[in-house]
PDB file of N, CA and C in Angstrom:
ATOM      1  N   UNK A   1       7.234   0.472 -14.985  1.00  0.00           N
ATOM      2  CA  UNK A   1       6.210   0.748 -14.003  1.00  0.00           C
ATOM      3  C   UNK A   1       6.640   1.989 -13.218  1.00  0.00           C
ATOM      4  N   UNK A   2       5.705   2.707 -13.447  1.00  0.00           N
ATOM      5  CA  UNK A   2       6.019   4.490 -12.281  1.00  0.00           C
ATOM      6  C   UNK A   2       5.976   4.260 -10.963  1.00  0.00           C
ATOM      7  N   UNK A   3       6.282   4.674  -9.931  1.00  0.00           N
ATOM      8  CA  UNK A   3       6.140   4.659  -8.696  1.00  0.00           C
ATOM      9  C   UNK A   3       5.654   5.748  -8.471  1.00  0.00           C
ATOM     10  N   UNK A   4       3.813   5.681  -7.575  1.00  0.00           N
ATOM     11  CA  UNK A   4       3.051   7.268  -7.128  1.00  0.00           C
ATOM     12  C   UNK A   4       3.398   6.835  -5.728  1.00  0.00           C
ATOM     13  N   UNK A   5       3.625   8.348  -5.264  1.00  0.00           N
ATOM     14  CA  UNK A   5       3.929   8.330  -3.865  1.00  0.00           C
ATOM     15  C   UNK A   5       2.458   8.361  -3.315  1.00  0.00           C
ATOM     16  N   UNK A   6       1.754   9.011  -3.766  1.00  0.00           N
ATOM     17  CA  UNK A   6       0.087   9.561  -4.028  1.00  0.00           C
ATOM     18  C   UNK A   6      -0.541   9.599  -4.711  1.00  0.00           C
ATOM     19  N   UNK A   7      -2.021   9.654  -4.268  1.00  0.00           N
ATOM     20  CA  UNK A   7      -2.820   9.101  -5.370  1.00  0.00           C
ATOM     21  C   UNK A   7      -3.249  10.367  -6.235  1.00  0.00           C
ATOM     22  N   UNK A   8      -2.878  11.330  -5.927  1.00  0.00           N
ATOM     23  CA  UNK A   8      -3.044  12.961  -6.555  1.00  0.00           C
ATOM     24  C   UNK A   8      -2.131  12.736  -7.825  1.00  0.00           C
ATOM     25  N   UNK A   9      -1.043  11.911  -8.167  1.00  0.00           N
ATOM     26  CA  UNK A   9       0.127  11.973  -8.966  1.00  0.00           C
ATOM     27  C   UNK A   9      -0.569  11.119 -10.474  1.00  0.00           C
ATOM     28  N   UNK A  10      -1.496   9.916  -9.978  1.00  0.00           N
ATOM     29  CA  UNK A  10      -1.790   9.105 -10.383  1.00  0.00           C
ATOM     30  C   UNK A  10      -2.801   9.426 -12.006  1.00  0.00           C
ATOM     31  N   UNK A  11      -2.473   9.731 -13.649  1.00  0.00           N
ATOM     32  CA  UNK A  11      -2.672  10.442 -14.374  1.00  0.00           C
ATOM     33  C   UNK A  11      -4.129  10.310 -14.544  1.00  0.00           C
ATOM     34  N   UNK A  12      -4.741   9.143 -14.100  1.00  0.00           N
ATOM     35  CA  UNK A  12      -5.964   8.438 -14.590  1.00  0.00           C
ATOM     36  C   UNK A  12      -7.280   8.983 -13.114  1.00  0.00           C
ATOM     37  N   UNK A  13      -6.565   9.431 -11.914  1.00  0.00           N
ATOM     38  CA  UNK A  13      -7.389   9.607 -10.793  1.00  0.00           C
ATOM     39  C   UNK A  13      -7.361  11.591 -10.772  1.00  0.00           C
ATOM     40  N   UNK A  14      -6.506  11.836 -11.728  1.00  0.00           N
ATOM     41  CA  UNK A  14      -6.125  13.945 -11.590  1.00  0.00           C
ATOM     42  C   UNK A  14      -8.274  14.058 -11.742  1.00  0.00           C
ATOM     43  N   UNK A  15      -7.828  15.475 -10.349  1.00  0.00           N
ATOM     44  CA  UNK A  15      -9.472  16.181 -10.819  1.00  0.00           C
ATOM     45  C   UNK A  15     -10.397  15.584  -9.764  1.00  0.00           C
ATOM     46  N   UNK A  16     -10.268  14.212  -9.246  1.00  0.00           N
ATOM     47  CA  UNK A  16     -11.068  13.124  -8.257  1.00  0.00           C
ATOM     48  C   UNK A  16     -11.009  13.611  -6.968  1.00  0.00           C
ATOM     49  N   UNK A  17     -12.035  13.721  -6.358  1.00  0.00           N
ATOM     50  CA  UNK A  17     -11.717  13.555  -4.861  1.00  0.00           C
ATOM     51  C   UNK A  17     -11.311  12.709  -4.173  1.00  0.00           C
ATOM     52  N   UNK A  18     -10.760  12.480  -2.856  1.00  0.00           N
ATOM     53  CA  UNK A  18      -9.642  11.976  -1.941  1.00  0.00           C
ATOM     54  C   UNK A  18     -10.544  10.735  -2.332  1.00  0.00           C
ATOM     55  N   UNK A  19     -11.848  10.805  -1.530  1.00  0.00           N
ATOM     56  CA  UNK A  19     -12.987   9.622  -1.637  1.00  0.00           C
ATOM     57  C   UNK A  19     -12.884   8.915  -3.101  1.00  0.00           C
ATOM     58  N   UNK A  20     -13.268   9.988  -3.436  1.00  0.00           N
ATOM     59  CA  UNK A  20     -13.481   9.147  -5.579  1.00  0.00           C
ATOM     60  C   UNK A  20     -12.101   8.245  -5.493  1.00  0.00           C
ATOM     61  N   UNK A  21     -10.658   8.582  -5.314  1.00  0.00           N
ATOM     62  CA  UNK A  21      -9.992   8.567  -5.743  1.00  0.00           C
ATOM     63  C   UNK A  21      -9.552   7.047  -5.002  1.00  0.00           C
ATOM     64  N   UNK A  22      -9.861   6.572  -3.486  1.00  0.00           N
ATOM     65  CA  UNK A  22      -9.633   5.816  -2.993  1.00  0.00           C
ATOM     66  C   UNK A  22     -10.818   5.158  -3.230  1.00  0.00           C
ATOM     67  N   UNK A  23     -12.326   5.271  -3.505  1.00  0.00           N
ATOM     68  CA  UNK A  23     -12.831   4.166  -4.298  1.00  0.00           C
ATOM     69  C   UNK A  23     -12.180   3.734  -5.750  1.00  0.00           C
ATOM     70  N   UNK A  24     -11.713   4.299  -6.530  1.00  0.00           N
ATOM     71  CA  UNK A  24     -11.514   4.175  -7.569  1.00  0.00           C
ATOM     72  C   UNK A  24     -10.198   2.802  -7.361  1.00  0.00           C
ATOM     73  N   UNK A  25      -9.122   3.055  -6.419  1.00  0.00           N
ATOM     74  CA  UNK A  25      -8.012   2.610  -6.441  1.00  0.00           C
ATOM     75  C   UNK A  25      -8.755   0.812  -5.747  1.00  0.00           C
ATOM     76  N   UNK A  26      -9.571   0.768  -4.945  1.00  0.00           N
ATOM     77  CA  UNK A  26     -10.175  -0.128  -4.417  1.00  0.00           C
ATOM     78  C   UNK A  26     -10.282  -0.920  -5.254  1.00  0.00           C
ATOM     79  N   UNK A  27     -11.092  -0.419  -6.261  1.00  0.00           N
ATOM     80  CA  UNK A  27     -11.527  -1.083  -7.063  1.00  0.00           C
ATOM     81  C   UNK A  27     -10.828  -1.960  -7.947  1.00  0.00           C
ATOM     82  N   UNK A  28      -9.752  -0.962  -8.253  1.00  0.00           N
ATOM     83  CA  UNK A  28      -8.567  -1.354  -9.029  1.00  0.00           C
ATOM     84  C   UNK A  28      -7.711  -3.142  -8.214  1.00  0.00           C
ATOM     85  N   UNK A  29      -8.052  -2.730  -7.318  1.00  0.00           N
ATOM     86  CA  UNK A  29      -7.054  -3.844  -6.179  1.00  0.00           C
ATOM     87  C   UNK A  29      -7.454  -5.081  -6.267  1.00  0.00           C
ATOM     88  N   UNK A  30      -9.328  -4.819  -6.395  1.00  0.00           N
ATOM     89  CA  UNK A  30      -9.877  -5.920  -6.747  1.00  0.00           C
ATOM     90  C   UNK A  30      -9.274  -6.759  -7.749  1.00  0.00           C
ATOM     91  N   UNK A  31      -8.737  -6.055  -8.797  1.00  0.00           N
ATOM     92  CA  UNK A  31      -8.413  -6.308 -10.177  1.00  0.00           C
ATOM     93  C   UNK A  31      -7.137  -7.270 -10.424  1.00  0.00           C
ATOM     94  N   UNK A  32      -6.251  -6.686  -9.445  1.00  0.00           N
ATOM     95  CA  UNK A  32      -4.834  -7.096  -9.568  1.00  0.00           C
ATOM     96  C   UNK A  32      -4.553  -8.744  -9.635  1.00  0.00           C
ATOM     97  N   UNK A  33      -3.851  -9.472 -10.490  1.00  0.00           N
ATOM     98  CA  UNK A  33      -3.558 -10.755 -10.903  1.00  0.00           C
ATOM     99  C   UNK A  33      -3.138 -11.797  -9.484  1.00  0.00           C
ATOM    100  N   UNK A  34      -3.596 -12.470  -9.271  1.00  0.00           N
ATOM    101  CA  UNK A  34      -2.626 -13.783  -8.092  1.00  0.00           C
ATOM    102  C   UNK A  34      -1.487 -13.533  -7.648  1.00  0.00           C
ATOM    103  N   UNK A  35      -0.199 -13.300  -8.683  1.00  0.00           N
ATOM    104  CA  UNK A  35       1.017 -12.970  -8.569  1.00  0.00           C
ATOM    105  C   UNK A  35       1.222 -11.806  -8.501  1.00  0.00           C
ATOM    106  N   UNK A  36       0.548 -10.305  -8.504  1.00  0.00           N
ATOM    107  CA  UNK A  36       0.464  -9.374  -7.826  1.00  0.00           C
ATOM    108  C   UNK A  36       0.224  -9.201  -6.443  1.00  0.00           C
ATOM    109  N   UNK A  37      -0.740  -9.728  -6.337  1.00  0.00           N
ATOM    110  CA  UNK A  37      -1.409  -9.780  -4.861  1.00  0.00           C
ATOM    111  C   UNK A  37      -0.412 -10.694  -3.902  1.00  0.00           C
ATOM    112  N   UNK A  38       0.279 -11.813  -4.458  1.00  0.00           N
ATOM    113  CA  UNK A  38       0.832 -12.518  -3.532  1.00  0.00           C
ATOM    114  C   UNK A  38       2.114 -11.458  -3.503  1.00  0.00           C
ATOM    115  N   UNK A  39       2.562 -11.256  -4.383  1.00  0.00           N
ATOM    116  CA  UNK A  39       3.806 -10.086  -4.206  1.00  0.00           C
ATOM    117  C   UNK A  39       3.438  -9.017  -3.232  1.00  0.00           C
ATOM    118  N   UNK A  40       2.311  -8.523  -3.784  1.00  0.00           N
ATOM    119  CA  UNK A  40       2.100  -7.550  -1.981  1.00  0.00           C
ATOM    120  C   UNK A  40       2.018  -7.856  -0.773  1.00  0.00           C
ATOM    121  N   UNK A  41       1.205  -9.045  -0.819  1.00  0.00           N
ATOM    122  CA  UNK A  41       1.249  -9.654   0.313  1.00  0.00           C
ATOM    123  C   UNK A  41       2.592 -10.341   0.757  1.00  0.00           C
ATOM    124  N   UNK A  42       3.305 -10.731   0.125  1.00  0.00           N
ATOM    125  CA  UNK A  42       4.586 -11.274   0.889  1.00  0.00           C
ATOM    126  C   UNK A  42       5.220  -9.844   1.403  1.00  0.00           C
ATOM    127  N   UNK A  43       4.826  -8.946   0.485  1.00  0.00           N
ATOM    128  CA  UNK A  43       6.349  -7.618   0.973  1.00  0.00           C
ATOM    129  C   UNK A  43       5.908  -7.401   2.247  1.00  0.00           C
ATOM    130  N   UNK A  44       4.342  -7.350   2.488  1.00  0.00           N
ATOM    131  CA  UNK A  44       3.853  -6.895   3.549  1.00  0.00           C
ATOM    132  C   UNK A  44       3.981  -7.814   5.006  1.00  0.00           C
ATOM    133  N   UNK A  45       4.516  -8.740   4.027  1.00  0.00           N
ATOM    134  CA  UNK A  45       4.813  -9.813   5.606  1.00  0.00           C
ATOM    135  C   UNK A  45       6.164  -9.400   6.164  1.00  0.00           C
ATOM    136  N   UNK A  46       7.263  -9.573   5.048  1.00  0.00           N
ATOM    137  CA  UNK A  46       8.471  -9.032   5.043  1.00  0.00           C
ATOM    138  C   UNK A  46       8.834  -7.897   5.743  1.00  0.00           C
ATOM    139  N   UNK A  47       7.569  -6.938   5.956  1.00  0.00           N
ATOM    140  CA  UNK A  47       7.770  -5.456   7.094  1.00  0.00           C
ATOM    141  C   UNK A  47       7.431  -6.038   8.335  1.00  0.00           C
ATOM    142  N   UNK A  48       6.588  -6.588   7.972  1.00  0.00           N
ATOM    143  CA  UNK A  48       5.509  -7.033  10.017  1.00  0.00           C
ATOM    144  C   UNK A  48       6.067  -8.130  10.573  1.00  0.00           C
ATOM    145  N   UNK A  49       6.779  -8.968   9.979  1.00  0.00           N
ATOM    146  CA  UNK A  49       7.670  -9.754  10.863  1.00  0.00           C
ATOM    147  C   UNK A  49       9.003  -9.582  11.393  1.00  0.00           C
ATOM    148  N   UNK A  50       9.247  -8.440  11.249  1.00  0.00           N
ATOM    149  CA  UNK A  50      10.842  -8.162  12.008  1.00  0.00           C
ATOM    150  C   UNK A  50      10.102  -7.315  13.580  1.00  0.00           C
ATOM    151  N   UNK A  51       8.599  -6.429  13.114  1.00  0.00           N
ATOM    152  CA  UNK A  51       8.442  -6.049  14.413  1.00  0.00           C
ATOM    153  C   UNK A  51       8.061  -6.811  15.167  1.00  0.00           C
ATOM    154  N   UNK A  52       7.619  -8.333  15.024  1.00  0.00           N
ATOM    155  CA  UNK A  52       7.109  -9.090  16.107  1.00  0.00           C
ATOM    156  C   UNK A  52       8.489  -9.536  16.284  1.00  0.00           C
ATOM    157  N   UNK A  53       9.678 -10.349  15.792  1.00  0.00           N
ATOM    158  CA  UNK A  53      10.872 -10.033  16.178  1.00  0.00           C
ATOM    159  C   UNK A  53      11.514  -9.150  17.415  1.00  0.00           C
ATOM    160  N   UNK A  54      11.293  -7.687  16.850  1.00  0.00           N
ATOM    161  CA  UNK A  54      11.681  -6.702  17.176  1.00  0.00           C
ATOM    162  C   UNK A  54      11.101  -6.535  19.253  1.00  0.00           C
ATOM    163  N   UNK A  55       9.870  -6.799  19.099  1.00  0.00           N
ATOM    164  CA  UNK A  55       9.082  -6.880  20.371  1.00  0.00           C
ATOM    165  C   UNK A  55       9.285  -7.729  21.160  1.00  0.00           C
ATOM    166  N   UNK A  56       9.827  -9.132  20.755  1.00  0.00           N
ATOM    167  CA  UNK A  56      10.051 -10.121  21.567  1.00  0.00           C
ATOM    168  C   UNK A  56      11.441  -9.884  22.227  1.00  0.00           C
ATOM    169  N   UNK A  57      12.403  -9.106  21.533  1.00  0.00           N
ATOM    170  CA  UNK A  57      13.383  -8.677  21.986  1.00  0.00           C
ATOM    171  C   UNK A  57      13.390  -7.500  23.420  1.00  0.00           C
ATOM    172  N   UNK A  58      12.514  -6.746  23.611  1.00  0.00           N
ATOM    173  CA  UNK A  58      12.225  -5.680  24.374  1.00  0.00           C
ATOM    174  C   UNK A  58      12.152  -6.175  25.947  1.00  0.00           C
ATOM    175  N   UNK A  59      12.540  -7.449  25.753  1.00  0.00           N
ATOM    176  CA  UNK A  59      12.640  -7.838  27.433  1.00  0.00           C
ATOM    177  C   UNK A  59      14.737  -7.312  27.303  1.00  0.00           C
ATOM    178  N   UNK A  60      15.230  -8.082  26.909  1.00  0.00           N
ATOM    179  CA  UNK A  60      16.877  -7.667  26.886  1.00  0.00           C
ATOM    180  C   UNK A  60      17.098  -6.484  26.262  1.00  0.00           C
ATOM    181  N   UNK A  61      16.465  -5.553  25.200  1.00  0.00           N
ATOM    182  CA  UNK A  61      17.364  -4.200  25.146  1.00  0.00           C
ATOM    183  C   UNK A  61      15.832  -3.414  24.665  1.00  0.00           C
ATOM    184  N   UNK A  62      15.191  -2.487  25.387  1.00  0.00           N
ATOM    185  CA  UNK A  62      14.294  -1.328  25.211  1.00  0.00           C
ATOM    186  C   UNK A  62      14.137  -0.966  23.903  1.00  0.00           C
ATOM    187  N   UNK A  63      15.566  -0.674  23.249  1.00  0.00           N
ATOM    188  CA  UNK A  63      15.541  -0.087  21.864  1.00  0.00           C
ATOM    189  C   UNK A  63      14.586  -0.847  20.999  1.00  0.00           C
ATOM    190  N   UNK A  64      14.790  -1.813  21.156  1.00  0.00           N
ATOM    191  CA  UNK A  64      14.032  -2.566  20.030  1.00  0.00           C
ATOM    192  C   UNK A  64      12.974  -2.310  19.605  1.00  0.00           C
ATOM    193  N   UNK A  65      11.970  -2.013  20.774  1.00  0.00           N
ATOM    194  CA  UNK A  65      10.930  -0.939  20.941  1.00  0.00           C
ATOM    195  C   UNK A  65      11.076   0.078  19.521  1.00  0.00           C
ATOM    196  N   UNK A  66      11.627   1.558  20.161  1.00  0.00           N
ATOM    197  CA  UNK A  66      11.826   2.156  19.243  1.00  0.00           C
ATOM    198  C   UNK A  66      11.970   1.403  17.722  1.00  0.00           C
ATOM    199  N   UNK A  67      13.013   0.776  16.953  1.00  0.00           N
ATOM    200  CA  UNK A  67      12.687  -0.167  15.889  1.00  0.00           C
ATOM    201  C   UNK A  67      11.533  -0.534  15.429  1.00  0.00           C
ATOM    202  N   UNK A  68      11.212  -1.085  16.456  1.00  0.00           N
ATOM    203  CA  UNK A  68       9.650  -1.668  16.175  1.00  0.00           C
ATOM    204  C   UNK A  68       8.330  -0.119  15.866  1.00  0.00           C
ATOM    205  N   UNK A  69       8.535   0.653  16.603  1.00  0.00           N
ATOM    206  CA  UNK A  69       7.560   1.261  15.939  1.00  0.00           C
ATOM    207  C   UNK A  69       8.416   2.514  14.597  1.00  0.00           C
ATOM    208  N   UNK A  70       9.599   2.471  14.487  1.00  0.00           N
ATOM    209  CA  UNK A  70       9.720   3.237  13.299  1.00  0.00           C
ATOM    210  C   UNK A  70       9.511   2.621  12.367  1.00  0.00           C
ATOM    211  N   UNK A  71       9.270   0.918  11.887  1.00  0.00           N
ATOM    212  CA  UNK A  71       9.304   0.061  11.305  1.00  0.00           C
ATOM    213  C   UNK A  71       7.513   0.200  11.030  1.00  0.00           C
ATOM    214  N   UNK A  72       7.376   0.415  12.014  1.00  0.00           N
ATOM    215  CA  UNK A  72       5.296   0.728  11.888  1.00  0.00           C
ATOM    216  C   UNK A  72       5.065   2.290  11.216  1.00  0.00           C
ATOM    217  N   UNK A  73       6.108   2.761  11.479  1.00  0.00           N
ATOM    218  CA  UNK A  73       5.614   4.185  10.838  1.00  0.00           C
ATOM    219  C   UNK A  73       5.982   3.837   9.724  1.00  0.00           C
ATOM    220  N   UNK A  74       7.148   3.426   8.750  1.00  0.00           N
ATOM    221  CA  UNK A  74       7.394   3.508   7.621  1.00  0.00           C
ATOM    222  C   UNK A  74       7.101   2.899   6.455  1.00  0.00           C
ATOM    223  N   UNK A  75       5.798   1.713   7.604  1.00  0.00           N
ATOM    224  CA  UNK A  75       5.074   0.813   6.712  1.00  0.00           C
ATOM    225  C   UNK A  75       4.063   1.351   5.660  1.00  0.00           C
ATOM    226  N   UNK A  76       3.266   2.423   5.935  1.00  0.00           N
ATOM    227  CA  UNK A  76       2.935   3.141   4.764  1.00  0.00           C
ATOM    228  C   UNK A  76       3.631   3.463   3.712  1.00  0.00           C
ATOM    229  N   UNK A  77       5.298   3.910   3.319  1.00  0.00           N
ATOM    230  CA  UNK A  77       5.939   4.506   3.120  1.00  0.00           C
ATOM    231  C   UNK A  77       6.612   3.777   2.073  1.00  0.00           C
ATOM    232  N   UNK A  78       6.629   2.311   2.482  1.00  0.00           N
ATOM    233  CA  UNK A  78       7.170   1.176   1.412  1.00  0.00           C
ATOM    234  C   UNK A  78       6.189   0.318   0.967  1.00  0.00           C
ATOM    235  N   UNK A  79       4.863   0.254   1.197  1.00  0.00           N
ATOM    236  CA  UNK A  79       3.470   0.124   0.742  1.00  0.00           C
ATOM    237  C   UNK A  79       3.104   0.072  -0.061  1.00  0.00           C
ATOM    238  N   UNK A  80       2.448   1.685   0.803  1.00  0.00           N
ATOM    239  CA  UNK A  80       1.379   2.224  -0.793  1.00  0.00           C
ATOM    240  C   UNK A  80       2.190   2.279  -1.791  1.00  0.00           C
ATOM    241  N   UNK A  81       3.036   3.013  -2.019  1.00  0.00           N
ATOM    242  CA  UNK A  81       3.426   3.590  -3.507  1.00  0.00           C
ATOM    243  C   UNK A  81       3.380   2.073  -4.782  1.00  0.00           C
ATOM    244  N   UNK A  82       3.952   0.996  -4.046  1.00  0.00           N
ATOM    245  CA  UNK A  82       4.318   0.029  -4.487  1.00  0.00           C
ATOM    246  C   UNK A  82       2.182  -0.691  -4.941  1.00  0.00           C
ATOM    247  N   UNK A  83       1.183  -0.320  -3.731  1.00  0.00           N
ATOM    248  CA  UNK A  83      -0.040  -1.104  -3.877  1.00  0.00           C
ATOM    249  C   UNK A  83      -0.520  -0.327  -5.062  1.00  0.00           C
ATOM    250  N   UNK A  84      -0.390   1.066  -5.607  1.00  0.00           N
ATOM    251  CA  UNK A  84      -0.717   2.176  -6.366  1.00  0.00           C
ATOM    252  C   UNK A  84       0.265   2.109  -7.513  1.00  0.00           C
ATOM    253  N   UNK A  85       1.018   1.586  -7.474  1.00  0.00           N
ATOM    254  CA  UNK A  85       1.793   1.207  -8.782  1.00  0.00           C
ATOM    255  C   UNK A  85       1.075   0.054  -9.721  1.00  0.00           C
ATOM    256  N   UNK A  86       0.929  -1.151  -8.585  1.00  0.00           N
ATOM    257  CA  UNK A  86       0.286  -2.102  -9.412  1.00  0.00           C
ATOM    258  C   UNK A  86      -1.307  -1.823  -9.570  1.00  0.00           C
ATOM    259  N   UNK A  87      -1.887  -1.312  -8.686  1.00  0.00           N
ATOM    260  CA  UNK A  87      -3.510  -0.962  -9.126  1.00  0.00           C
ATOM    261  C   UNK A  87      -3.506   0.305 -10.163  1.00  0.00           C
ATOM    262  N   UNK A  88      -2.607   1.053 -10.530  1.00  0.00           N
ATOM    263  CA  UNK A  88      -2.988   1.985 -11.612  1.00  0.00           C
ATOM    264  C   UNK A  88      -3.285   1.483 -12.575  1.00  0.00           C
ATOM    265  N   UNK A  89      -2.366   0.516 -13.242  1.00  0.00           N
ATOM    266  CA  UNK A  89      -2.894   0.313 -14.269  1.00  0.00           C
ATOM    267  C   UNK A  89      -4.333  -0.882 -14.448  1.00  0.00           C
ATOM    268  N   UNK A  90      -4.823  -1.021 -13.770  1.00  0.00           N
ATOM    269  CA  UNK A  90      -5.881  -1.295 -13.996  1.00  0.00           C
ATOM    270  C   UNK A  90      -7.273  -0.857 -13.869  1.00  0.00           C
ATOM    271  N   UNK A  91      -6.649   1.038 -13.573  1.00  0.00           N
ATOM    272  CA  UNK A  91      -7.930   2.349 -13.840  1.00  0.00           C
ATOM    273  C   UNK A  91      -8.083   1.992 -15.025  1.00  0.00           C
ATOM    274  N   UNK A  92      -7.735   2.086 -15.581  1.00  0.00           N
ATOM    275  CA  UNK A  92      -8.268   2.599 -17.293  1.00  0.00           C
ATOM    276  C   UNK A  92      -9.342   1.162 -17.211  1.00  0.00           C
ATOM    277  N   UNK A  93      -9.395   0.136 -16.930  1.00  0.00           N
ATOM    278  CA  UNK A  93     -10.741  -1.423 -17.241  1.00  0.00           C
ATOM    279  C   UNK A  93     -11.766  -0.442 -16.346  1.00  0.00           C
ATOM    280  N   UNK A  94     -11.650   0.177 -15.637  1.00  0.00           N
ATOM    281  CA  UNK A  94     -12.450   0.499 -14.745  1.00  0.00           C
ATOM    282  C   UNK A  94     -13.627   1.849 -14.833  1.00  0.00           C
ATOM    283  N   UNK A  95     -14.689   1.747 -15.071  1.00  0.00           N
ATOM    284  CA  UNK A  95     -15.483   2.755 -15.424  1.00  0.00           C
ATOM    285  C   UNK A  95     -15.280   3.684 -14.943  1.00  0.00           C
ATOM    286  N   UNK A  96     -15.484   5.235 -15.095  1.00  0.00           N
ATOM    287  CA  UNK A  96     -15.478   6.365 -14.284  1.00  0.00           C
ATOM    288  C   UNK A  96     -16.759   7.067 -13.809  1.00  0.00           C
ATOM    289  N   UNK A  97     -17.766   5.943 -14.146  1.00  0.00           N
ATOM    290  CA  UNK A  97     -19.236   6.612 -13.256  1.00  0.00           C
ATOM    291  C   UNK A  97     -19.485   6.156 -12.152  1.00  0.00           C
ATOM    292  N   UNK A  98     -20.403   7.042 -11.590  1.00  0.00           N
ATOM    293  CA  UNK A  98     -20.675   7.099  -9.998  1.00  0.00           C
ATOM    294  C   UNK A  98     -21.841   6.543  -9.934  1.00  0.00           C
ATOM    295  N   UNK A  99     -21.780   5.400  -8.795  1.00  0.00           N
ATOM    296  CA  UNK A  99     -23.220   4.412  -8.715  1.00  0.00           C
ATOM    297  C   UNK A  99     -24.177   5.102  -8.161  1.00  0.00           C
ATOM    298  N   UNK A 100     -25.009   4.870  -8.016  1.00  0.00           N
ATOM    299  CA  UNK A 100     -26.552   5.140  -8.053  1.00  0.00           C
ATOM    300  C   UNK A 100     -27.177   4.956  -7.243  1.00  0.00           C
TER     301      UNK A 100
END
């Protein structure tokens, strides 16, 4: 399995606009198996529960703060690539015409 950082990288979306390209991937998401989806969804718990952690701490040390939101910035970062890994391959089931 490839890892796209972006959806520009992605061989099946080259040529698409930003729009085309994030309907297209949508679509794809729809697609993805039980045990995909629960795999994303757990990783995605696995990021967002250290910052509620992280916040409850901010009465005894400030920093935590900081933590907590670099932990929000980098949530895109360990994400997507991983939500665009598993929805690529299920461009190709997916038509390439534009509805009507």
């Amino acid at each position: 399995m490839a890892f796209y950082f972006s959806t520009k990288h992605i061989p099946d979306l080259q040529g698409l606009t930003l729009t085309e390209r994030m309907k297209r991937l949508e679509d794809a998401a729809k697609s993805l198996s039980v045990p995909e989806k629960m795999l994303l969804n757990i990783l995605k718990l696995l990021i967002i529960c250290p910052v509620f952690a992280l916040l409850l701490k901010i009465a005894q040390d400030w920093t935590a703060l900081l933590w907590a939101v670099a932990i929000i910035l980098l949530y895109p970062l360990l994400v997507k690539p991983i939500q665009y890994s598993l929805s690529a391959k299920y461009l190709t089931t997916n038509p390439n015409s534009k509805e009507s």
